[in-house]
N, C-alpha and C. Protein backbone atom coordinates (compact mmCIF):
# COMPACT_ATOMS: atom_id res chain seq x y z
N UNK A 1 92.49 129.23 73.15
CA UNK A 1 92.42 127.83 73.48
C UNK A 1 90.96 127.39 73.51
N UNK A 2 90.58 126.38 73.11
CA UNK A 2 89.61 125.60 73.31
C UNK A 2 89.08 125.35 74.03
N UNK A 3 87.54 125.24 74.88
CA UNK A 3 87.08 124.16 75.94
C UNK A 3 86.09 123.54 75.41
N UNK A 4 85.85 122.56 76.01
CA UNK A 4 84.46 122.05 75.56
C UNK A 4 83.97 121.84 76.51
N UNK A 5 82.78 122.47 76.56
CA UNK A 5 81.87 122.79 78.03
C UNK A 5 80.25 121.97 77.47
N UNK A 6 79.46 120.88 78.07
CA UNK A 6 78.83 119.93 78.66
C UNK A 6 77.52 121.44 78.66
N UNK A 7 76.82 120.51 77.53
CA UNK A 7 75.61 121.73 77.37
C UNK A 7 74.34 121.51 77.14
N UNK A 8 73.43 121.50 78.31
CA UNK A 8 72.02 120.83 78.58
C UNK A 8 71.17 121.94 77.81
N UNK A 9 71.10 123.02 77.36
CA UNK A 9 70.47 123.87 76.60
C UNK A 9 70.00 124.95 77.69
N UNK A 10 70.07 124.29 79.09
CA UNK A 10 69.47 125.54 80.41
C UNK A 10 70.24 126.30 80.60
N UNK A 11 69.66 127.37 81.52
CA UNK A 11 70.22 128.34 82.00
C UNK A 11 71.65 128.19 82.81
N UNK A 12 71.82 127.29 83.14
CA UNK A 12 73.04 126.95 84.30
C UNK A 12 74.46 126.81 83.08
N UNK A 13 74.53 125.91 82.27
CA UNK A 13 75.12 125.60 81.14
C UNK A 13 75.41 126.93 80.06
N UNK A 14 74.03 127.45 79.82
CA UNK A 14 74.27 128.82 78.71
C UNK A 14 75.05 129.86 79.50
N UNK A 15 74.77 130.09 80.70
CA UNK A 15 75.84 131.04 81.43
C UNK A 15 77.15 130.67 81.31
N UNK A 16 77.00 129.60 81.85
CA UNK A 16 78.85 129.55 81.99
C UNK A 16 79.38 129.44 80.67
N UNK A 17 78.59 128.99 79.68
CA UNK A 17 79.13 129.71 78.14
C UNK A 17 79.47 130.56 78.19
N UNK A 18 78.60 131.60 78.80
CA UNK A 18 78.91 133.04 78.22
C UNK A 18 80.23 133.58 79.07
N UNK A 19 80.23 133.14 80.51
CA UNK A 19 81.41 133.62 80.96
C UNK A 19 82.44 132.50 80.65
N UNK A 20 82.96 131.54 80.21
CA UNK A 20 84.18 131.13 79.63
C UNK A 20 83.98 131.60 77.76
N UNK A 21 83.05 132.20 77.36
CA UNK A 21 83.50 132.38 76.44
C UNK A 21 84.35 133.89 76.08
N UNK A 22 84.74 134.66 77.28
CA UNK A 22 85.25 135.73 77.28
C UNK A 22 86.73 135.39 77.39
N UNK A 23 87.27 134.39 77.19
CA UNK A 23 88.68 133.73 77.74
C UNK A 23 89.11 132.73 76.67
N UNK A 24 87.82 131.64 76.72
CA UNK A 24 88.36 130.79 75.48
C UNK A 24 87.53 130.30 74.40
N UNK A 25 87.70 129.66 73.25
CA UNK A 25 86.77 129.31 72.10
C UNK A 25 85.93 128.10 72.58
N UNK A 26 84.42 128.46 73.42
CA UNK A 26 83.96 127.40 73.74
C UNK A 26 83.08 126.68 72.45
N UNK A 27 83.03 125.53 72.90
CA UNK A 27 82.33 124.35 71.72
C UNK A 27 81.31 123.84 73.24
N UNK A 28 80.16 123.63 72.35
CA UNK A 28 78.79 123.16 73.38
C UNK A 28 78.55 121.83 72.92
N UNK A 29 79.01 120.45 74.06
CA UNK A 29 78.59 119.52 73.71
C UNK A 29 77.35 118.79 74.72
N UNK A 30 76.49 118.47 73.83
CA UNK A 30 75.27 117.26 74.43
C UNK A 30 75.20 116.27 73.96
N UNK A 31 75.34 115.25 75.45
CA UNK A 31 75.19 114.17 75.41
C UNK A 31 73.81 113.29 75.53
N UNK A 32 73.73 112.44 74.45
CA UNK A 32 72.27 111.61 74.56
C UNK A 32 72.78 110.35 74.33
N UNK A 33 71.40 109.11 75.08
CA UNK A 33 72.04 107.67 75.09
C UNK A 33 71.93 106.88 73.58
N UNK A 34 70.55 107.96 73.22
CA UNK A 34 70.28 107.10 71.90
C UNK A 34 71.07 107.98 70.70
N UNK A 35 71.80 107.66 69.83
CA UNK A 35 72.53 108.29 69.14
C UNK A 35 70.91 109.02 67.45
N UNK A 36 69.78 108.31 67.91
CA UNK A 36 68.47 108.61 66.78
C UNK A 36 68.30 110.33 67.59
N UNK A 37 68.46 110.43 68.85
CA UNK A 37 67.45 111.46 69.28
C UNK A 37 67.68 112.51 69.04
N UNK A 38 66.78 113.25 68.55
CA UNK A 38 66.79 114.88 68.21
C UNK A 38 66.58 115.46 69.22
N UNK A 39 67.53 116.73 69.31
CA UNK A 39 67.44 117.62 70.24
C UNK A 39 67.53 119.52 69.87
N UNK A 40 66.55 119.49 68.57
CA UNK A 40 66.45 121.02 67.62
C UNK A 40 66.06 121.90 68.95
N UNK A 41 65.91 121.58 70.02
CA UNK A 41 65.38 122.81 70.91
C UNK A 41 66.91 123.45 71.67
N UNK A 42 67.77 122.38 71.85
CA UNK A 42 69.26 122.42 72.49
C UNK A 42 69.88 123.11 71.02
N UNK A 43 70.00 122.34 70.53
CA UNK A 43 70.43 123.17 68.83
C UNK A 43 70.35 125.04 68.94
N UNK A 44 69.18 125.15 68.96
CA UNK A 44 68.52 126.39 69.21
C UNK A 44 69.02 127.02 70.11
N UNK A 45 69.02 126.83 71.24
CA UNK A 45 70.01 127.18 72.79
C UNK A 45 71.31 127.74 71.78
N UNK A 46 72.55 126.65 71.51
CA UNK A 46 73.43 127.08 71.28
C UNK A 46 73.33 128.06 69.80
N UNK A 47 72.61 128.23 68.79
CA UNK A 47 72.88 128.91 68.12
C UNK A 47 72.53 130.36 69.07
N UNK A 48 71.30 130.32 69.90
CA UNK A 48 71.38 131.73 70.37
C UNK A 48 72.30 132.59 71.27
N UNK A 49 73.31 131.41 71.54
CA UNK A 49 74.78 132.10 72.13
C UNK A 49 75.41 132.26 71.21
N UNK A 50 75.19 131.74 70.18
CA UNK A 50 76.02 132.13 68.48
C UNK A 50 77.93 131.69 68.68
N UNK A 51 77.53 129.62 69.59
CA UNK A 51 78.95 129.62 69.16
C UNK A 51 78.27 127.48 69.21
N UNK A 52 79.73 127.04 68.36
CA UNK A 52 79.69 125.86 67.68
C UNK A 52 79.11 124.97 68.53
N UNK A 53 78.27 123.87 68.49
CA UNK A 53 77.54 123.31 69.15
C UNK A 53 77.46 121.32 68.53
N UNK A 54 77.54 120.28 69.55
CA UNK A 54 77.75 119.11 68.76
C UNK A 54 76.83 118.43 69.59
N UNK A 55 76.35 117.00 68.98
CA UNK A 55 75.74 116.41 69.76
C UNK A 55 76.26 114.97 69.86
N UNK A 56 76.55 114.62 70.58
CA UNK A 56 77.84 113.08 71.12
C UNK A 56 76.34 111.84 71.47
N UNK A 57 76.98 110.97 71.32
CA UNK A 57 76.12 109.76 72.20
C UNK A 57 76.87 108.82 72.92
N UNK A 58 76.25 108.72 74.10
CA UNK A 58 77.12 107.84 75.13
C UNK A 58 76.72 106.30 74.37
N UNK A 59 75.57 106.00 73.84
CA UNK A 59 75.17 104.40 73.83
C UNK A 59 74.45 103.77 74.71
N UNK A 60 73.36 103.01 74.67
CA UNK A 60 72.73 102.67 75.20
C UNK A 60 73.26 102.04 76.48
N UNK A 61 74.57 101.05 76.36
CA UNK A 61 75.04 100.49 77.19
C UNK A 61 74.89 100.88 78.66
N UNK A 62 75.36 102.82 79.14
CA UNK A 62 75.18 103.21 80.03
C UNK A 62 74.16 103.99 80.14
N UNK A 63 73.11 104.05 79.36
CA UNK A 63 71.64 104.09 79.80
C UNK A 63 71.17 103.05 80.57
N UNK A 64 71.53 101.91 79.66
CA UNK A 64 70.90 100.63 81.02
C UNK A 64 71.49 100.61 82.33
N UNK A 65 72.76 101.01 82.46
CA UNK A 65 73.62 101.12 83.47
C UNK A 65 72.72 102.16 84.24
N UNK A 66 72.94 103.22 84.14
CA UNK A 66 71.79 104.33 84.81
C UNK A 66 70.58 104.34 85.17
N UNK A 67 69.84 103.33 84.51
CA UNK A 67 68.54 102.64 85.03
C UNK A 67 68.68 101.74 85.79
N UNK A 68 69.75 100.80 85.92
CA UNK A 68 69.66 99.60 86.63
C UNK A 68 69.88 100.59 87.84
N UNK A 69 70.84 101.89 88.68
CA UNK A 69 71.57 102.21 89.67
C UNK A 69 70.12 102.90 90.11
N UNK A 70 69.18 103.76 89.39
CA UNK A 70 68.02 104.32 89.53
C UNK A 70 67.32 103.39 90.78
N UNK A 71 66.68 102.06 89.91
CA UNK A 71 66.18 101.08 90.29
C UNK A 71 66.91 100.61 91.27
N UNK A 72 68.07 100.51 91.49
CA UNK A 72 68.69 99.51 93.01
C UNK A 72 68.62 100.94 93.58
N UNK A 73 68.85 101.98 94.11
CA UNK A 73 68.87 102.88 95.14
C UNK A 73 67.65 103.06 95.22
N UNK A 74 66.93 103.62 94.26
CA UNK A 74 65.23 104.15 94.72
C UNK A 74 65.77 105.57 94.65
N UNK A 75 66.62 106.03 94.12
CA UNK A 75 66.62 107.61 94.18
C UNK A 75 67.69 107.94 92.16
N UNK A 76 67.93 109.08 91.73
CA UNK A 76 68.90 108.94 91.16
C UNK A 76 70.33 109.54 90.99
N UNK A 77 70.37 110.31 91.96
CA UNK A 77 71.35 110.93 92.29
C UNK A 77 72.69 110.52 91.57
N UNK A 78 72.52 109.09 92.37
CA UNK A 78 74.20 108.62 92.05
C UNK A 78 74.44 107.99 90.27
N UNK A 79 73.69 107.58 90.13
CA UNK A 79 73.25 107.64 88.26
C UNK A 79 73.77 108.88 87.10
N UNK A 80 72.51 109.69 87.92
CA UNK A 80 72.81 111.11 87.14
C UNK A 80 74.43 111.59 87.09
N UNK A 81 75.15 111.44 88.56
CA UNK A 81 76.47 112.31 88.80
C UNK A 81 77.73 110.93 87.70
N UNK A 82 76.99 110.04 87.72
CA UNK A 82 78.32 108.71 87.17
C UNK A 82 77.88 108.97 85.32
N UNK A 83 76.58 109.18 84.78
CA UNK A 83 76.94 109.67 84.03
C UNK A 83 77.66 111.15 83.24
N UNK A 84 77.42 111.79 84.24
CA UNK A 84 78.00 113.84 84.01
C UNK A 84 79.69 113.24 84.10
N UNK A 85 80.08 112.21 85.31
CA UNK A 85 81.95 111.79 84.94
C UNK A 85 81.80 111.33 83.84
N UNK A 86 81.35 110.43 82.90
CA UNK A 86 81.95 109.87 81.74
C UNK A 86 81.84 110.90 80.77
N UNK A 87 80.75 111.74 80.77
CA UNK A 87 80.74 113.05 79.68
C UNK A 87 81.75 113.39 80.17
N UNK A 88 82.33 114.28 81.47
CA UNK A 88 83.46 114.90 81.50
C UNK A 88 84.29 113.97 80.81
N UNK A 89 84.46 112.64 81.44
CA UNK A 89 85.72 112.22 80.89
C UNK A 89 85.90 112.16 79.66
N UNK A 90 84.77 111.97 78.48
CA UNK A 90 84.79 112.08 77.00
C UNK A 90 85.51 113.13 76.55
N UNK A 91 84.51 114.41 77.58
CA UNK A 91 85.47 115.39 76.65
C UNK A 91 86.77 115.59 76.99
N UNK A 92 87.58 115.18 78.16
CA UNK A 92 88.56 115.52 78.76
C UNK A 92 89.93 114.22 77.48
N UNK A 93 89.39 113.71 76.85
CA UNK A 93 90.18 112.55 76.03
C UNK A 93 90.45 113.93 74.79
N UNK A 94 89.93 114.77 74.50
CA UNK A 94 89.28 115.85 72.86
C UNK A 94 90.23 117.26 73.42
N UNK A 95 89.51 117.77 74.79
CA UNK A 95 89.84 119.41 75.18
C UNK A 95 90.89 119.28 76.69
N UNK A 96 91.55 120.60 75.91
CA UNK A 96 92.63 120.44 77.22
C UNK A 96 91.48 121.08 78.10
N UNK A 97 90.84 122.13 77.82
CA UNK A 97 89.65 122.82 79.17
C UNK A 97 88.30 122.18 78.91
N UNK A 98 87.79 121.49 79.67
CA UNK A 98 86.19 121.26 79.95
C UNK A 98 85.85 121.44 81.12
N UNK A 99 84.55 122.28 81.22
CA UNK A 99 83.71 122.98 82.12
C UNK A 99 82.25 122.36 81.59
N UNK A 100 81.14 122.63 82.61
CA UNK A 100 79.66 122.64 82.71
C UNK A 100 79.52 123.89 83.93
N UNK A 101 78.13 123.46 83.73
CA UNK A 101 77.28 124.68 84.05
C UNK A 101 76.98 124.30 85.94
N UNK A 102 77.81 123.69 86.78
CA UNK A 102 77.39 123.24 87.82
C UNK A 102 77.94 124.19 88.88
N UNK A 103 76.33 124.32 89.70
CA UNK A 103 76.70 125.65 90.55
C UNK A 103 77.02 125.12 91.96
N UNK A 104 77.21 126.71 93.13
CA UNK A 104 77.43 126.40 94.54
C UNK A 104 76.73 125.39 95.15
N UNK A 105 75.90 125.25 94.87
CA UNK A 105 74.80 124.81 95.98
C UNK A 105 73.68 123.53 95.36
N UNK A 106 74.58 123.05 94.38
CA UNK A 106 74.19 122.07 93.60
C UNK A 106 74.64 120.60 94.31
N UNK A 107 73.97 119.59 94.01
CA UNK A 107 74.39 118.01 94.75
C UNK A 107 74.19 117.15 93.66
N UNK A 108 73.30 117.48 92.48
CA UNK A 108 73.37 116.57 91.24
C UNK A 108 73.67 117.25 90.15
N UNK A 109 74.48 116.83 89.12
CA UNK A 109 75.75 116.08 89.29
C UNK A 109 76.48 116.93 89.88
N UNK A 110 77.25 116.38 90.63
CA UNK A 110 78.86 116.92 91.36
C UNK A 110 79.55 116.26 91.53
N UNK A 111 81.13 116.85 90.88
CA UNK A 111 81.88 116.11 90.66
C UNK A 111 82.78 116.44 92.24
N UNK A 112 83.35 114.89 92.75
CA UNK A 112 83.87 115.24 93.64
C UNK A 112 85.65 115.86 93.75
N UNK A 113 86.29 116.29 94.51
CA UNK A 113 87.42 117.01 94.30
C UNK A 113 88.48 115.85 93.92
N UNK A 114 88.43 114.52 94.42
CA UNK A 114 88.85 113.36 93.91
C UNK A 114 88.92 113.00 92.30
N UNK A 115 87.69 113.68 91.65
CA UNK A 115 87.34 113.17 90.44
C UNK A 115 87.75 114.27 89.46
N UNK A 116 87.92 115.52 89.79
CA UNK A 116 88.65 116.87 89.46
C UNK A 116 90.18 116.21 89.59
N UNK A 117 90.78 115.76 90.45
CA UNK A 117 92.23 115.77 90.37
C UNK A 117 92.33 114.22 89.49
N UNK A 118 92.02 113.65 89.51
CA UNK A 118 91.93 112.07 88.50
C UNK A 118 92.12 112.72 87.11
N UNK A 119 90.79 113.66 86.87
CA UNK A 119 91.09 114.08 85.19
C UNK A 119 92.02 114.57 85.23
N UNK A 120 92.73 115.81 86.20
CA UNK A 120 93.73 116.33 85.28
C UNK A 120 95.13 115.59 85.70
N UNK A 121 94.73 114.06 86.03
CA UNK A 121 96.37 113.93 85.98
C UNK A 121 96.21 112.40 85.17
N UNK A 122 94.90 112.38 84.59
CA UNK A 122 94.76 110.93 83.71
C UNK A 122 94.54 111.57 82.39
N UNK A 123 94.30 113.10 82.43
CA UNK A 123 94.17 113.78 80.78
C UNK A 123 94.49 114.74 80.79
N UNK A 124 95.33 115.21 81.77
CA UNK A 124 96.32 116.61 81.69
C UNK A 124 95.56 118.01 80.73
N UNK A 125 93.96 117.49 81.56
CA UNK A 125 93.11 118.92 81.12
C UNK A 125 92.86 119.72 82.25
N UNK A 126 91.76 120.78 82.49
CA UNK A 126 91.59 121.38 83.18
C UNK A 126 90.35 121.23 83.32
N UNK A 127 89.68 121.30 84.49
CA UNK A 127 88.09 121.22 84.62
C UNK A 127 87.44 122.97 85.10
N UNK A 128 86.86 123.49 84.70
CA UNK A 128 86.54 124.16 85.16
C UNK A 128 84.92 124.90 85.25
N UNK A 129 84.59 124.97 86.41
CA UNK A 129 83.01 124.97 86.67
C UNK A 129 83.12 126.75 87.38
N UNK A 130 82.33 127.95 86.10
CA UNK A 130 82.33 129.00 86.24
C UNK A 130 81.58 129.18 86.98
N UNK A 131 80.17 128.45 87.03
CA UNK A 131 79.34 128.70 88.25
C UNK A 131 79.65 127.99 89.88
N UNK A 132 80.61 127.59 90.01
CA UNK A 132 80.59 126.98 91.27
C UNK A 132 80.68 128.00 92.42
N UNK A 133 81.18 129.01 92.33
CA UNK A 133 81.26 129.96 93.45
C UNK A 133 79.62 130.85 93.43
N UNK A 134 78.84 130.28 92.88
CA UNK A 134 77.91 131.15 92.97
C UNK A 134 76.47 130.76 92.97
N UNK A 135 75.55 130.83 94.04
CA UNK A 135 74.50 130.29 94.34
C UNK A 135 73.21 129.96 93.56
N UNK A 136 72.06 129.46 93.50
CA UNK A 136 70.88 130.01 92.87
C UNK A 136 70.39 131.22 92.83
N UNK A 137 70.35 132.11 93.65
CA UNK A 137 69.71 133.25 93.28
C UNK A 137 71.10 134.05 92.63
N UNK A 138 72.14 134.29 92.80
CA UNK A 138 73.10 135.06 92.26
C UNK A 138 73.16 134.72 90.43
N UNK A 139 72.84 133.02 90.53
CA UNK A 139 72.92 132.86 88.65
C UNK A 139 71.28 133.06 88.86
N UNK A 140 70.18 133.24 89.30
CA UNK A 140 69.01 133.79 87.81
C UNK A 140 69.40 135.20 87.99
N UNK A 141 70.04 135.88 88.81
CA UNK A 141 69.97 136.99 88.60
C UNK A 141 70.92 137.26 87.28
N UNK A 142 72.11 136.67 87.04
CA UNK A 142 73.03 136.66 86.03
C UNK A 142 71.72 136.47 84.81
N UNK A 143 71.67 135.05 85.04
CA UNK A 143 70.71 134.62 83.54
C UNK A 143 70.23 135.27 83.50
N UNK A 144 68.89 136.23 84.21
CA UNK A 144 67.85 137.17 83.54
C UNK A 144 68.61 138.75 82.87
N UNK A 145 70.02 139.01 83.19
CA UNK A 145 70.24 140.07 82.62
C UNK A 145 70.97 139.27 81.42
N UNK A 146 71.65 138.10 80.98
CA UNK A 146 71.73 137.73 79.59
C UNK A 146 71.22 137.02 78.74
N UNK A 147 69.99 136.40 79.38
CA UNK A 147 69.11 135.12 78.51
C UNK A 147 68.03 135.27 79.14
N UNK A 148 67.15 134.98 77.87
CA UNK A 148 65.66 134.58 77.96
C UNK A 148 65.49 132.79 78.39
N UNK A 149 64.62 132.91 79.22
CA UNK A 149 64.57 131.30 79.78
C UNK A 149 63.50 130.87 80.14
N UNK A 150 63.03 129.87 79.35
CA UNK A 150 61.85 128.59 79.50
C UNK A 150 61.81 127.94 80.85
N UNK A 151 61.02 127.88 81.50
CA UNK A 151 61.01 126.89 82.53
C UNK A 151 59.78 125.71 82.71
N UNK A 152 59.98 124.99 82.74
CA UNK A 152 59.35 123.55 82.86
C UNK A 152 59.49 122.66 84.17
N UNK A 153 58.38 121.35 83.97
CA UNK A 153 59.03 120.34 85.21
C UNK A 153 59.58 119.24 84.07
N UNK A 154 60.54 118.84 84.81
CA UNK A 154 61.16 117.43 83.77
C UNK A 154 59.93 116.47 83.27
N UNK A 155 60.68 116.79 82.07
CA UNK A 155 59.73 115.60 81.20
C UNK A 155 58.69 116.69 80.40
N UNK A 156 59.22 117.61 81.14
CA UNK A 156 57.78 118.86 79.83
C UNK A 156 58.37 119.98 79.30
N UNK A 157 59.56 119.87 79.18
CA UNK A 157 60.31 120.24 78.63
C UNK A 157 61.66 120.01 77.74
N UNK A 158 61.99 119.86 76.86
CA UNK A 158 63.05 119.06 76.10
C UNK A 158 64.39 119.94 76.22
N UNK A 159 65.01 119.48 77.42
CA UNK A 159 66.36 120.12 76.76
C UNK A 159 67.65 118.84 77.04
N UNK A 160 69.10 119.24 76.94
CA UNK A 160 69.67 117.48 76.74
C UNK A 160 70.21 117.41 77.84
N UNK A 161 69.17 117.41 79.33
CA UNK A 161 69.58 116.88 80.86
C UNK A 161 69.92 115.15 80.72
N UNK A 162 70.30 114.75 81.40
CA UNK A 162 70.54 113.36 81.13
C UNK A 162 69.08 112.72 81.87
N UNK A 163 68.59 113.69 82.46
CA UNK A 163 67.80 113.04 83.11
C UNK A 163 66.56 113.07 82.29
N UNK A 164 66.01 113.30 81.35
CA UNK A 164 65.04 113.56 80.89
C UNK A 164 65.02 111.80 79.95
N UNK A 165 66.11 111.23 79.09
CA UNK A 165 66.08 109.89 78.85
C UNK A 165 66.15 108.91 80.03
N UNK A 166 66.82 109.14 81.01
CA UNK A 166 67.00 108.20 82.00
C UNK A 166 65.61 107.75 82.21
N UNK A 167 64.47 108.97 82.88
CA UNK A 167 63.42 108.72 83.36
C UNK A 167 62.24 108.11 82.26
N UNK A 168 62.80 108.27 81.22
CA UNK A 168 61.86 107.42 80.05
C UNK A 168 62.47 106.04 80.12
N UNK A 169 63.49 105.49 80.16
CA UNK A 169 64.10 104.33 79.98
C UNK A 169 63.61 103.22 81.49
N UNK A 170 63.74 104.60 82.71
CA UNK A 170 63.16 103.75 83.73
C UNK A 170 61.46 103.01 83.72
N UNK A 171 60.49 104.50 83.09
CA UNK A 171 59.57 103.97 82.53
C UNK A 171 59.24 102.77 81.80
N UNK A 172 59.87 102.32 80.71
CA UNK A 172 60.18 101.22 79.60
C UNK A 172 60.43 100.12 80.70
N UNK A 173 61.20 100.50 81.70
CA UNK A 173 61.52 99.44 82.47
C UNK A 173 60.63 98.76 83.87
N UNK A 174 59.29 99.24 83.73
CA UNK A 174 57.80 98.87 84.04
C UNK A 174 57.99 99.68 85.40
N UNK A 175 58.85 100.97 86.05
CA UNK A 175 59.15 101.42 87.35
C UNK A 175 58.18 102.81 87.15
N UNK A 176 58.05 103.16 88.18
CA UNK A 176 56.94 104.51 88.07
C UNK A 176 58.23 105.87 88.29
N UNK A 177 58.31 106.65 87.49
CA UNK A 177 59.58 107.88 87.99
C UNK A 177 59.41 108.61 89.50
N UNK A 178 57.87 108.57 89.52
CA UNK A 178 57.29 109.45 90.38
C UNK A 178 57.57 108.89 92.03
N UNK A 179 58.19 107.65 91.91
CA UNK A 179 58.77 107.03 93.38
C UNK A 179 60.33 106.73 93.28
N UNK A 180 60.85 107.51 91.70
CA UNK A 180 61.95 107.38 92.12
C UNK A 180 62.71 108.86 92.08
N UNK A 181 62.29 109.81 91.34
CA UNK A 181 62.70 111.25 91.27
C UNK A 181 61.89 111.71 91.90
N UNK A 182 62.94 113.15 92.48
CA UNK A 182 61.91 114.31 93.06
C UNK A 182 60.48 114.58 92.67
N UNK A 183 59.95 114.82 92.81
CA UNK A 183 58.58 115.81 92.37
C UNK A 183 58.86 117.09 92.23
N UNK A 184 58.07 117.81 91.29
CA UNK A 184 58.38 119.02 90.94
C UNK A 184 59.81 119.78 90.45
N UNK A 185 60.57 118.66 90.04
CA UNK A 185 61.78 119.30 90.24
C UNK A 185 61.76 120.40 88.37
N UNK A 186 62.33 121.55 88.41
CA UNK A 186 62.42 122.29 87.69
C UNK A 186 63.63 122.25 86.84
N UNK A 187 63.46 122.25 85.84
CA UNK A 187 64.49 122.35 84.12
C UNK A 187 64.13 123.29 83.26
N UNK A 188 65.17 124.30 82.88
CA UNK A 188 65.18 125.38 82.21
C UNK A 188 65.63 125.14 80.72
N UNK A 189 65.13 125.83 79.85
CA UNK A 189 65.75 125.68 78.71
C UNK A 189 65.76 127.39 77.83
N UNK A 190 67.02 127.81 77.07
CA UNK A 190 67.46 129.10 76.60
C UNK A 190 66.48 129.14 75.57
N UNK A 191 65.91 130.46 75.23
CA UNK A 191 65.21 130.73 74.08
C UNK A 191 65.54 132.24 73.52
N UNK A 192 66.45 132.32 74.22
CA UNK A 192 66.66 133.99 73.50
C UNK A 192 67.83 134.15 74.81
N UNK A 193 68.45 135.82 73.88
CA UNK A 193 69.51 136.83 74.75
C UNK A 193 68.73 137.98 75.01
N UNK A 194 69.56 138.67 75.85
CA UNK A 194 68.78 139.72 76.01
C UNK A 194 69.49 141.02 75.55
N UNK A 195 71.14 140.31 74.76
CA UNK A 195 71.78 141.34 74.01
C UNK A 195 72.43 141.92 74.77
N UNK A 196 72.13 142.36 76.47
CA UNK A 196 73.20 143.16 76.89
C UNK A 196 74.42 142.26 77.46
């Protein structure tokens, strides 16, 4: 069976590839607002798990949407998590199974248990998040015994987080990121296996 599992090119995402791909035929999709933007570094990610890989576009429409929610809260939390539902829900219209890479101890995006039971009874799929039972240190310890991994701060690194256009679009939109996102916050991107 099929899933289509929601694939930022990081470490959080390439794992749970690797463990749903022991079960089912995963397909790696990334989502971007501008349907022009290249993303050969995410490309790269999925060929080095060596399975089918696509790249979708939401449309600008809910880019502006995601900037305007940025800008009225002063934070982006709730932005980031309303766009990760409409990717789920995209793919949940295509695959009876869609999963991402979202762990225990994660708060952006998270989907709430409300929004888990909505899909599977508005698209009679399955959601499933391989990393959720398992913390930050338990997945780098996973990732470093199956992937090689880039680490960056957002914005210096290209992989297809949603947040990496958002915070350019807020820019464009004369706002400084740096009073509306974390500081320092860290984004990984796959550059190799490690074969075992």
């Amino acid at each position: 069976m099929k899933a289509g599992l929601l694939f930022s090119g990081g470490k959080d995402s390439a794992l749970a590839a690797v463990m749903l791909a022991r079960d089912y035929e995963v397909e790696l999709n990334t989502f971007v607002f501008d349907p022009a933007r290249e993303v050969p570094s995410v490309r790269a990610a999925a060929e080095v798990l060596g399975l089918p890989w696509q790249k979708r576009s939401f449309g600008p429409d809910l880019l502006e949407e995601a900037v305007q929610m940025v800008i009225a809260s002063g934070y982006p939390n709730d932005a980031i998590t309303m766009v990760h539902r409409q990717a789920v829900r995209l793919l949940a219209q295509e695959y009876r199974v869609v999963g991402d890479g979202t762990r225990f101890n994660d708060r952006v995006p998270m989907l709430t248990r409300s929004d888990v039971l909505s899909l599977a009874d508005r698209y009679g799929c399955s959601y499933v998040r391989p990393l959720l039972g398992y913390g930050k240190t338990e997945v780098e310890r996973l990732a470093k015994r199956h992937l090689l991994v880039a680490y960056g701060e957002t914005g210096t690194i290209e992989n297809g987080d949603y947040e990496y256009e958002i915070r350019a679009a807020v820019e464009r939109a004369g706002k400084k990121c740096a009073d509306l996102f974390p500081m320092h916050h860290e984004q990984s991107l796959v550059t190799g296996a490690t074969g075992t």
